[in-house]
N, C-alpha and C. Protein backbone atom coordinates (compact mmCIF):
# COMPACT_ATOMS: atom_id res chain seq x y z
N UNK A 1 12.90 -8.55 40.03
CA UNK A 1 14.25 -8.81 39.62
C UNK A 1 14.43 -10.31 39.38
N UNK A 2 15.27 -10.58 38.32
CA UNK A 2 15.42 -12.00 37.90
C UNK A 2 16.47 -12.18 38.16
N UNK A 3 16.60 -13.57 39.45
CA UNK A 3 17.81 -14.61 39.51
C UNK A 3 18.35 -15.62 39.03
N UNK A 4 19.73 -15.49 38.80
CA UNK A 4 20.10 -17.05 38.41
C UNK A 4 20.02 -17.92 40.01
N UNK A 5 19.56 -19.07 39.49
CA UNK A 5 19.71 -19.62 40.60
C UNK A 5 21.29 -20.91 40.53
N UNK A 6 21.50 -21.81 41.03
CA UNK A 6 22.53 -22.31 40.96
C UNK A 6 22.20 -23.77 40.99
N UNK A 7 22.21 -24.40 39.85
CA UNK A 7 21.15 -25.98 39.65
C UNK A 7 21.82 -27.02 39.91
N UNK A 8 20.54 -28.06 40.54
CA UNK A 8 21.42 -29.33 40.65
C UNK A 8 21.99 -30.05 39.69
N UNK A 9 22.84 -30.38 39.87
CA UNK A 9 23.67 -31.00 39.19
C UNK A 9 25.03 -30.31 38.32
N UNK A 10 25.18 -28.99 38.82
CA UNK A 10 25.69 -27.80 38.11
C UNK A 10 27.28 -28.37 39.04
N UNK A 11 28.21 -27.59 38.48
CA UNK A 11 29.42 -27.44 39.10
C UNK A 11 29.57 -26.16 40.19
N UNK A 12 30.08 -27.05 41.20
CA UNK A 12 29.36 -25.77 42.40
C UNK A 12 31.01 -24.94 42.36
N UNK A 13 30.93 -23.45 42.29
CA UNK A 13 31.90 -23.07 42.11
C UNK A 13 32.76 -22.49 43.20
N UNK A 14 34.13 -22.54 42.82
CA UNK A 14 35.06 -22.16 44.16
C UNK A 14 34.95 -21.31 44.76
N UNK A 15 34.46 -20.94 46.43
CA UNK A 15 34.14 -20.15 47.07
C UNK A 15 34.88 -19.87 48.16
N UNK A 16 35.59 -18.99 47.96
CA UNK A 16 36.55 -18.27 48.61
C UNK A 16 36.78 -17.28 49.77
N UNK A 17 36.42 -17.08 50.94
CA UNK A 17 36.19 -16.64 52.02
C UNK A 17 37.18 -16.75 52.83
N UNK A 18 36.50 -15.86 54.37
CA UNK A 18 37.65 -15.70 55.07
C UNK A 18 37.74 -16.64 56.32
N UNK A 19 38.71 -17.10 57.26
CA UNK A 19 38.69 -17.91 58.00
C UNK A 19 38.28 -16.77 58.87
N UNK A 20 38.57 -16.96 60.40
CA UNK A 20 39.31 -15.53 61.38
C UNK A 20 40.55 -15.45 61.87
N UNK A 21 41.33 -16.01 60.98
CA UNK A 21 42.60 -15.80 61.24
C UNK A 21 42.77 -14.71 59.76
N UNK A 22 41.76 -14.40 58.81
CA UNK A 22 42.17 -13.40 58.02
C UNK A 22 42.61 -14.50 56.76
N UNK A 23 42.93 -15.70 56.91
CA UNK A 23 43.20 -16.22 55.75
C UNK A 23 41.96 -16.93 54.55
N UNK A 24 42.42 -16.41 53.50
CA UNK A 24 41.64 -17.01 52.43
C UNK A 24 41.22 -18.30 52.14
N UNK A 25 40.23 -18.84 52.09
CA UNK A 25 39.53 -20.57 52.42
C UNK A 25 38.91 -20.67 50.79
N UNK A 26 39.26 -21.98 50.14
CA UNK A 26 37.92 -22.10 49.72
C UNK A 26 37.07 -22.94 50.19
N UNK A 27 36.06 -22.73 50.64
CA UNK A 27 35.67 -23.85 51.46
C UNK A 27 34.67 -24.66 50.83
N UNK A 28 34.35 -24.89 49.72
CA UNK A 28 33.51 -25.93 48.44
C UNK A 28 34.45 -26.88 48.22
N UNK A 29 35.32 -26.74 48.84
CA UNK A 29 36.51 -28.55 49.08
C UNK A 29 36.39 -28.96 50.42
N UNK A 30 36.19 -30.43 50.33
CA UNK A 30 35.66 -31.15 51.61
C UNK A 30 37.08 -31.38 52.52
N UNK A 31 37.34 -31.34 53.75
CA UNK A 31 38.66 -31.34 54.37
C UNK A 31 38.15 -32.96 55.44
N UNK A 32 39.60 -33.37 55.85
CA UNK A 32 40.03 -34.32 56.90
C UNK A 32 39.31 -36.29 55.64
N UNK A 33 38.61 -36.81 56.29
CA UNK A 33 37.95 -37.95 55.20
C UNK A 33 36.92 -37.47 54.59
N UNK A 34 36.31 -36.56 54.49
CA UNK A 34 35.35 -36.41 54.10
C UNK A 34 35.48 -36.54 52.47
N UNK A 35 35.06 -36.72 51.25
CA UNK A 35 34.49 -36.77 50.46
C UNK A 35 33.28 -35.60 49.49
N UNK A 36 32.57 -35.45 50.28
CA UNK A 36 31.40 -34.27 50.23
C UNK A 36 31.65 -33.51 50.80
N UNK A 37 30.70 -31.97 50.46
CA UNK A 37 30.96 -30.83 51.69
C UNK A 37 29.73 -30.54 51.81
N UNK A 38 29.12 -29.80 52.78
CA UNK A 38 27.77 -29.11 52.88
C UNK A 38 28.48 -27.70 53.26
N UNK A 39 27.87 -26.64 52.30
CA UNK A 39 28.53 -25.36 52.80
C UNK A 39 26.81 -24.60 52.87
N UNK A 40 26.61 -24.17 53.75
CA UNK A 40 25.56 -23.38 54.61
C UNK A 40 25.59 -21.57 54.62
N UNK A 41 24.85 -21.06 53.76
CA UNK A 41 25.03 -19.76 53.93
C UNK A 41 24.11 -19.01 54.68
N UNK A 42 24.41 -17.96 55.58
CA UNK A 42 23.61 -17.66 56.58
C UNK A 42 23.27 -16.07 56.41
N UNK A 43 22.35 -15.30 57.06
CA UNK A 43 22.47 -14.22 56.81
C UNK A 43 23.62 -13.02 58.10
N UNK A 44 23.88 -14.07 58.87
CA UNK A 44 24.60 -12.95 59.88
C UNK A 44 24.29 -13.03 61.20
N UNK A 45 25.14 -12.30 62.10
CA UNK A 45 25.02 -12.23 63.41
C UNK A 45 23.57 -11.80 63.64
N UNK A 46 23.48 -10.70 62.76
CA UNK A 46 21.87 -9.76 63.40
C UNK A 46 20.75 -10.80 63.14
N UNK A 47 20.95 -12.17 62.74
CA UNK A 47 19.51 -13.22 62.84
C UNK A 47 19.37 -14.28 63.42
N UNK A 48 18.72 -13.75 64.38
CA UNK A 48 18.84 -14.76 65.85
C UNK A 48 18.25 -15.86 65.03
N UNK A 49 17.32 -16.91 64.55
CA UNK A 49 16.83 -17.75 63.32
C UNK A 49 17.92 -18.46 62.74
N UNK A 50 19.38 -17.73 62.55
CA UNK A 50 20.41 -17.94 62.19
C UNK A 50 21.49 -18.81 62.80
N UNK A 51 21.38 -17.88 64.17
CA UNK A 51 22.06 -18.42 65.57
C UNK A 51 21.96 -19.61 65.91
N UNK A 52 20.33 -19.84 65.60
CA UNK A 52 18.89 -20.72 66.35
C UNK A 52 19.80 -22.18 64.95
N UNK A 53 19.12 -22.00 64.56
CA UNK A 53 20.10 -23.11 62.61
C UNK A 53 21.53 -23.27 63.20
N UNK A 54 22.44 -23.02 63.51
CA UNK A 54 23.76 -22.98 63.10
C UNK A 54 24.00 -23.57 64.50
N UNK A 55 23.25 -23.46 65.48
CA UNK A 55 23.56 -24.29 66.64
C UNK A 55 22.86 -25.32 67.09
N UNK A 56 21.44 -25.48 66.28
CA UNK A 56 20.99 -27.10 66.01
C UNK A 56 22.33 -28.03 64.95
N UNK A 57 22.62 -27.10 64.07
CA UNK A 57 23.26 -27.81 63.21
C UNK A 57 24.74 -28.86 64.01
N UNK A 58 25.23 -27.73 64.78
CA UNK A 58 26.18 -28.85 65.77
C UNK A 58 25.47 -30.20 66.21
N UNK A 59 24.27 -30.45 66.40
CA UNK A 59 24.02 -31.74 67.18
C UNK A 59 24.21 -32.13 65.56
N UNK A 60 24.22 -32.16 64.88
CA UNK A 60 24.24 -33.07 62.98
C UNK A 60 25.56 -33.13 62.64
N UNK A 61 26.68 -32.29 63.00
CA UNK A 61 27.76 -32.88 62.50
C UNK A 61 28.39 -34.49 62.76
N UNK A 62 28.52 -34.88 63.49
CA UNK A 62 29.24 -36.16 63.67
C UNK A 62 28.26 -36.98 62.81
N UNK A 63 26.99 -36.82 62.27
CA UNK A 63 26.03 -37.86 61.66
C UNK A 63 26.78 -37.63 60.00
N UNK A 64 27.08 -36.47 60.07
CA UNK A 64 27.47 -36.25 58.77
C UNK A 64 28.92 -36.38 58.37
N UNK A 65 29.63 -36.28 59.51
CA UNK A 65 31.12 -36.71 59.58
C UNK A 65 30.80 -38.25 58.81
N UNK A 66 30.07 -38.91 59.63
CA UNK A 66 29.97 -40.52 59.26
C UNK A 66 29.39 -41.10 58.53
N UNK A 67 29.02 -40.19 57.71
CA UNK A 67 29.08 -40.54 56.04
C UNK A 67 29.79 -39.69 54.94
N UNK A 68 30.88 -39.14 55.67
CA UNK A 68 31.47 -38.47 54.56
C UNK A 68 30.95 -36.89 54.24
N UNK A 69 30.31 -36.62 54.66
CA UNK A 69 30.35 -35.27 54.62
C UNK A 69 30.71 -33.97 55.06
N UNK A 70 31.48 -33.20 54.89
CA UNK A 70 32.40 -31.89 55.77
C UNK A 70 31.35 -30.61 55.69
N UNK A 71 31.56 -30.06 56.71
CA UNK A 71 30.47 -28.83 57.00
C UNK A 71 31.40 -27.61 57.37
N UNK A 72 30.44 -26.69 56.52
CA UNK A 72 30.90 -25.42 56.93
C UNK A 72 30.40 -24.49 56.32
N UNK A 73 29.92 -22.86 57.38
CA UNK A 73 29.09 -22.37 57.04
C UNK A 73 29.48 -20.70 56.77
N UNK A 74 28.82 -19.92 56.27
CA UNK A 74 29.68 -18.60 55.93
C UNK A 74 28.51 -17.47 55.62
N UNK A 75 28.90 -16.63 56.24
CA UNK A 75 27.89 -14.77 55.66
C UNK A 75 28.52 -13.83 55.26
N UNK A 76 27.94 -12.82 55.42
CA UNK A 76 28.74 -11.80 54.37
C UNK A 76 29.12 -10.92 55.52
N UNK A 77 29.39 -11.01 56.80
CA UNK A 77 29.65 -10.65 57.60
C UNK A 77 30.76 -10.22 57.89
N UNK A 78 31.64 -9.23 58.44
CA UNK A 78 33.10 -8.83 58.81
C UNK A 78 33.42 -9.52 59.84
N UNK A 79 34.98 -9.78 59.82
CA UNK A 79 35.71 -10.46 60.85
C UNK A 79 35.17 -9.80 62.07
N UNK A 80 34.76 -8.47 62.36
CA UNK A 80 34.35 -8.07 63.59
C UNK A 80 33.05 -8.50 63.83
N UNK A 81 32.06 -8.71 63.03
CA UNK A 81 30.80 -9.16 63.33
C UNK A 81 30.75 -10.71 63.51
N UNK A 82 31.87 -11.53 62.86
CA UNK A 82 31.87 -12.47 63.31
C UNK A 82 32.11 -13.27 64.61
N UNK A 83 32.70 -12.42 64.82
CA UNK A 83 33.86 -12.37 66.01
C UNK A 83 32.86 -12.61 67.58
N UNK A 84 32.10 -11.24 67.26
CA UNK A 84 30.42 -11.11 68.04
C UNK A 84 29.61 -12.02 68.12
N UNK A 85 29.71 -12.49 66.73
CA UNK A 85 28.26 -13.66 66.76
C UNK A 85 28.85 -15.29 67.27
N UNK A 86 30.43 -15.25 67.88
CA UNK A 86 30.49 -16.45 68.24
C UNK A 86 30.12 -16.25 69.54
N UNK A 87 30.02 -15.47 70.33
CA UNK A 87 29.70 -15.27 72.01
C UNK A 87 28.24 -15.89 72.06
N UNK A 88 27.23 -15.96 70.97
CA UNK A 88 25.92 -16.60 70.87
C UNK A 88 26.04 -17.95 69.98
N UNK A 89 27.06 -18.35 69.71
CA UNK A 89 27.20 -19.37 69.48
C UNK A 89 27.97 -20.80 69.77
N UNK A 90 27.23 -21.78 70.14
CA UNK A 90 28.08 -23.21 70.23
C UNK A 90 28.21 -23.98 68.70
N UNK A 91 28.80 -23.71 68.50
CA UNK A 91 29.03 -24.80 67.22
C UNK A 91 30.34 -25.53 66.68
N UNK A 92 30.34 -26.69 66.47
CA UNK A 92 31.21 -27.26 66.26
C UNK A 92 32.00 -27.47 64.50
N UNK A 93 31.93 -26.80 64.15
CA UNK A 93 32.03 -26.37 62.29
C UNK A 93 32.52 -25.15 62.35
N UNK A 94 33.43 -25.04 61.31
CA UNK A 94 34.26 -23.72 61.16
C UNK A 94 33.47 -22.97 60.85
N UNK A 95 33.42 -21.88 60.69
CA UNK A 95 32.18 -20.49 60.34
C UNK A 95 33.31 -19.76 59.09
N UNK A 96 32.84 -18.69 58.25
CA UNK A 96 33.69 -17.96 57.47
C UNK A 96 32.62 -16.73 57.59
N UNK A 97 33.60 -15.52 57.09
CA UNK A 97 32.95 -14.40 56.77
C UNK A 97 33.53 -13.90 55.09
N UNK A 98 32.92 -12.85 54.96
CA UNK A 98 33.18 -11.79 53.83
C UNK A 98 32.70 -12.87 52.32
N UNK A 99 31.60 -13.22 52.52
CA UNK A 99 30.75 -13.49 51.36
C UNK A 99 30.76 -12.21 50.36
N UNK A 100 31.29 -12.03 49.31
CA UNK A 100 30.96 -11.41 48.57
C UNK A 100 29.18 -11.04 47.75
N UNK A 101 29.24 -9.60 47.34
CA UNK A 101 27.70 -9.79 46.51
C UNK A 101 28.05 -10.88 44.84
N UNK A 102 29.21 -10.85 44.26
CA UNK A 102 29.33 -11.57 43.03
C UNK A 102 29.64 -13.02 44.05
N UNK A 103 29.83 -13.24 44.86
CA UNK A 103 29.47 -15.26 45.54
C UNK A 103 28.28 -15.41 45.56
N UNK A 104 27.27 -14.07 46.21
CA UNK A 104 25.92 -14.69 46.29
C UNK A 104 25.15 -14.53 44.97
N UNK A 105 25.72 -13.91 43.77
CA UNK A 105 25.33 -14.23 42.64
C UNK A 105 25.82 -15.29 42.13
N UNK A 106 26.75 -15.43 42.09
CA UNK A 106 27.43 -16.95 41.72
C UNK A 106 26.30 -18.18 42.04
N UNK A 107 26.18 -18.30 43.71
CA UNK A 107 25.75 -18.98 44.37
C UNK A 107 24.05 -19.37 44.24
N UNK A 108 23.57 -18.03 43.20
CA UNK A 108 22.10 -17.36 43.25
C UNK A 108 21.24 -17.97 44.65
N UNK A 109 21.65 -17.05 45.64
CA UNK A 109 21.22 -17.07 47.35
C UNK A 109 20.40 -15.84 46.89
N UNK A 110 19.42 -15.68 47.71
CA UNK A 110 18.29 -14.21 47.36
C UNK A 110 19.64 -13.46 48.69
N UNK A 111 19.62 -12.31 48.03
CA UNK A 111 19.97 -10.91 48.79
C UNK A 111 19.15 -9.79 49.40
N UNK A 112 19.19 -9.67 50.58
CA UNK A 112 18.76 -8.70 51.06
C UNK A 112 19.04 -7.41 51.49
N UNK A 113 18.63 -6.04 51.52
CA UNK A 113 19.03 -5.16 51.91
C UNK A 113 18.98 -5.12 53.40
N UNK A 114 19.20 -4.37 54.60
CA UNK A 114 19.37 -4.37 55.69
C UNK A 114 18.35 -3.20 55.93
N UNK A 115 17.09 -3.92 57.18
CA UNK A 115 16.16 -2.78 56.99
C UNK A 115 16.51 -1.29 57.50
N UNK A 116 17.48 -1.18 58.25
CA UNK A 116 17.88 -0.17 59.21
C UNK A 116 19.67 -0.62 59.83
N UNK A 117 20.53 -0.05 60.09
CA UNK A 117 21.91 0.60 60.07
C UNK A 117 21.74 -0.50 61.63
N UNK A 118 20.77 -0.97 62.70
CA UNK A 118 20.50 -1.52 63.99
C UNK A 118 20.51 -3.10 63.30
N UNK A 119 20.01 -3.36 62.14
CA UNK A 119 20.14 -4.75 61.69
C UNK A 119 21.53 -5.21 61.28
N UNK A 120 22.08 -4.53 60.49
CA UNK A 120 23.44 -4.68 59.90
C UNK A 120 24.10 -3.65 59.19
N UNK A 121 25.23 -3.62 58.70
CA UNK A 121 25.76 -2.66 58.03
C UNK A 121 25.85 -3.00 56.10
N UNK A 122 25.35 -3.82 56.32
CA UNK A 122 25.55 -4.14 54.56
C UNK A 122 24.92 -5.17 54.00
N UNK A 123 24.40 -5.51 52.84
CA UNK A 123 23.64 -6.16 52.13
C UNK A 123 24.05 -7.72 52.59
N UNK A 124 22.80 -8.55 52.86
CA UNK A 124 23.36 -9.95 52.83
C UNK A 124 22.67 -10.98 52.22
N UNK A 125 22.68 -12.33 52.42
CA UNK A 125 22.45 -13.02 51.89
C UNK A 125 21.57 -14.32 52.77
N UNK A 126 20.49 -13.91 51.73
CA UNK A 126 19.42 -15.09 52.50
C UNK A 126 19.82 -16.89 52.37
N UNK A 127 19.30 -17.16 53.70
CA UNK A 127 19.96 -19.07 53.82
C UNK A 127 19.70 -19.27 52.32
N UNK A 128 20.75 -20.54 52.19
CA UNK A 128 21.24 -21.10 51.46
C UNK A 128 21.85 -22.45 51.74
N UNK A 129 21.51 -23.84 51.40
CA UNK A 129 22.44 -24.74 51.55
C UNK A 129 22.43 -25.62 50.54
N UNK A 130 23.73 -25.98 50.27
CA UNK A 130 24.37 -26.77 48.92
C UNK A 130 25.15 -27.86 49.55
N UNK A 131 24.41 -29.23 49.18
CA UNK A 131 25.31 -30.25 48.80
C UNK A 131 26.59 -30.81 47.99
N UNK A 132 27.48 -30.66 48.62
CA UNK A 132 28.14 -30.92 46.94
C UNK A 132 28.91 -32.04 46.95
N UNK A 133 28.77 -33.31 45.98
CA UNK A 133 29.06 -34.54 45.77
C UNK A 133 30.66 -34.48 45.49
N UNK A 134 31.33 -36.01 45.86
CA UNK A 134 32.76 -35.81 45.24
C UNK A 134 32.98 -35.69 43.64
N UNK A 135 32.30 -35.38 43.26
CA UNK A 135 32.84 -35.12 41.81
C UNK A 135 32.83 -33.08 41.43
N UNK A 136 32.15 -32.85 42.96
CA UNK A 136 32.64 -31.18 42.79
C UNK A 136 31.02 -30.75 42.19
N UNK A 137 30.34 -31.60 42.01
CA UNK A 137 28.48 -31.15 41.83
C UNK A 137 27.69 -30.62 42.55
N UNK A 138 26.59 -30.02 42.57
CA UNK A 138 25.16 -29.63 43.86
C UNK A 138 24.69 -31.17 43.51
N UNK A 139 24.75 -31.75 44.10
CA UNK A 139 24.04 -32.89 45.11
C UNK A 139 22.78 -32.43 45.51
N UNK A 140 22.48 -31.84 46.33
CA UNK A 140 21.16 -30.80 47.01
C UNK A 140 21.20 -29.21 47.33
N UNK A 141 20.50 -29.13 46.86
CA UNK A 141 20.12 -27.43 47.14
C UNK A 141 18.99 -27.19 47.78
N UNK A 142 19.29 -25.85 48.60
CA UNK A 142 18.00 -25.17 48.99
C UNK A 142 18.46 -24.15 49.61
N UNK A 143 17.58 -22.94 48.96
CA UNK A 143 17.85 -21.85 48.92
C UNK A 143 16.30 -21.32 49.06
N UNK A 144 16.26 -20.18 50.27
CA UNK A 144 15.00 -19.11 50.40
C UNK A 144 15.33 -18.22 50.56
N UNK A 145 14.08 -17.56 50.54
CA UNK A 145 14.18 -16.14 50.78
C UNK A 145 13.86 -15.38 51.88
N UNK A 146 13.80 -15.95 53.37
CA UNK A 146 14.15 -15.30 54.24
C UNK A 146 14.34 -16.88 55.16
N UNK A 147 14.91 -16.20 56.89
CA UNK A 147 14.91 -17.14 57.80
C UNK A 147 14.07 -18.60 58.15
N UNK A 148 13.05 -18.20 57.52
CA UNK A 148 11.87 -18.53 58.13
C UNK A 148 11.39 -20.31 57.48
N UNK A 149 12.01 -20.17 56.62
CA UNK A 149 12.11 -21.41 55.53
C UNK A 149 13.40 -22.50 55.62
N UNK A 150 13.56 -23.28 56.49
CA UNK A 150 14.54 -23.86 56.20
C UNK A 150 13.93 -24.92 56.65
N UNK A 151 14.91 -26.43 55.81
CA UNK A 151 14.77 -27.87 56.08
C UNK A 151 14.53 -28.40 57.38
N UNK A 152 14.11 -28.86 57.90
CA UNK A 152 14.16 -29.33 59.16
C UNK A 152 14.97 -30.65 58.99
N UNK A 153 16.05 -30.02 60.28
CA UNK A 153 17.26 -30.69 60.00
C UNK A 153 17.57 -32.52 60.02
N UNK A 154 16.70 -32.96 61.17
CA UNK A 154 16.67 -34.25 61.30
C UNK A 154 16.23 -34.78 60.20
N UNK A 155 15.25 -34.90 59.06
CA UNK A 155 14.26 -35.10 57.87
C UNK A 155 16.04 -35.02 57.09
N UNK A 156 16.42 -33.25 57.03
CA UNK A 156 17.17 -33.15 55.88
C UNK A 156 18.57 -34.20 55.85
N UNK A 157 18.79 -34.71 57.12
CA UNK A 157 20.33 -35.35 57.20
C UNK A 157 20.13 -36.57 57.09
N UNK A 158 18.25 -37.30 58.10
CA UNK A 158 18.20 -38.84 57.18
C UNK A 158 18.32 -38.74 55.65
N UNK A 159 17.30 -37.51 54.84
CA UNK A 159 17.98 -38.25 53.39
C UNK A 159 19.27 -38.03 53.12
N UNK A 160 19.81 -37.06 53.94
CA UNK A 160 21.75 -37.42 52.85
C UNK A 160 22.26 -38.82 53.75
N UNK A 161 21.67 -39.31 54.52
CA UNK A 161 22.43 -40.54 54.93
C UNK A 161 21.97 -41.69 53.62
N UNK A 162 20.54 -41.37 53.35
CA UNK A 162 20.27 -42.33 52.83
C UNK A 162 20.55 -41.96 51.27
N UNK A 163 21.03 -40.77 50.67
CA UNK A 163 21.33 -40.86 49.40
C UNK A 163 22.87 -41.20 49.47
N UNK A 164 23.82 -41.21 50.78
CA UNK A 164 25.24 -41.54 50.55
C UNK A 164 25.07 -43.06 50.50
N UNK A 165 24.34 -44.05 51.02
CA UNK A 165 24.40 -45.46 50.94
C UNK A 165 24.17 -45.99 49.63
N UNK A 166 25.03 -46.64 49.68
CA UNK A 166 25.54 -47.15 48.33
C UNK A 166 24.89 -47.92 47.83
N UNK A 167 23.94 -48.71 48.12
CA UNK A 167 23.25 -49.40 48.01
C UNK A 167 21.87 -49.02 47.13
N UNK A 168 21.69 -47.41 47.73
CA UNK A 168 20.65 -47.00 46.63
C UNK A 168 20.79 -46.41 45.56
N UNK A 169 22.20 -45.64 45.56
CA UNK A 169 22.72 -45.76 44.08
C UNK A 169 21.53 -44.30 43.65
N UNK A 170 21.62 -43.54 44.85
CA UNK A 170 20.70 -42.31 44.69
C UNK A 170 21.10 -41.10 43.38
N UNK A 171 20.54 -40.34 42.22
CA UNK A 171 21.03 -39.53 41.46
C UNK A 171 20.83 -38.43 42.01
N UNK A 172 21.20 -37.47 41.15
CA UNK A 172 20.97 -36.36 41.56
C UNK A 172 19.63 -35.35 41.15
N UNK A 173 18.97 -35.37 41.95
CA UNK A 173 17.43 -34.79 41.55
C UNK A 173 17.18 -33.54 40.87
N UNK A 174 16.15 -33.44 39.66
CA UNK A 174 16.00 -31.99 39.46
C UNK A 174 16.56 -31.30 38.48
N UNK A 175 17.28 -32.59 37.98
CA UNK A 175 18.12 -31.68 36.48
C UNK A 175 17.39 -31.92 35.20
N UNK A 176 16.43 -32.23 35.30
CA UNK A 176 15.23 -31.88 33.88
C UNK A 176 15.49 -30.58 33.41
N UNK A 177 15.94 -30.27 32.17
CA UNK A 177 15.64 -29.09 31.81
C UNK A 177 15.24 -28.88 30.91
């Protein structure tokens, strides 16, 4: 099967989710000083890998607060499964649920089916994380196809410190086409 994927330098589009208060977010707008957003897509409560990411990621917010960047992360998960997966979680970043399947096409995140009814109840969406610059751009992407692949976080947050300093006047990588 052939994906779109979602390119750097593309206009990252408005993504609309749920808080747990039930209200509608878009959360691809950066809130409080921030400037940038990093929005983080996860596959769900049922991936401990997930849990394991999303609660390293608390020790990185304040690094990223202090350069301008707002965090926040989201699955395709129901307010009730969310609800669950905070009892295994410390994190300091708002969480969202009800990722749509047309967001994670939007988003082109690989989708997965759920191997068995004990994993989850419905199709989700493999990690995903998008930079997105104040002008509303992907800044950085990275997107796999299962848990098992993700940035290692200390590596991934020195370079956004060092592409927000102004001084290097960093572009945005990868838009050869």
């Amino acid at each position: 099967m052939k994906t779109e994927k979602l390119h750097a330098g593309a206009e990252f589009p408005a993504l609309s989710v749920y808080d747990s208060d039930e209200t509608l977010v878009d959360i691809a707008k950066p809130t409080g000083d921030s400037d940038w957003k990093m929005v983080v897509v996860y596959r769900g409560r049922h991936c401990p890998l997930c849990t394991k990411f999303l609660n390293g990621l608390s020790g990185f917010r304040q690094r990223l607060l202090d350069i301008g960047i707002d965090l926040a992360a989201v699955s395709a998960d129901s307010k009730e499964q969310l609800t669950a997966h905070m009892e295994q979680l410390d994190v300091n970043f708002p969480l969202f649920h009800g990722l749509t399947p047309e967001q994670m096409q939007d988003l082109g995140v690989y989708v997965s089916v759920p191997r068995s009814e004990k994993e989850t109840d419905h199709n989700f969406a493999e990690p995903g994380l998008f930079v997105i610059n104040g002008h509303g751009s992907v800044q950085v992407v990275d997107i796999s196809n299962n848990p098992f692949a993700r940035p290692d976080l200390e590596v991934f947050v020195s370079g956004l410190e060092w592409i927000r300093a102004p001084e290097n006047n960093y572009p945005i990588r990868g838009t050869y086409r």
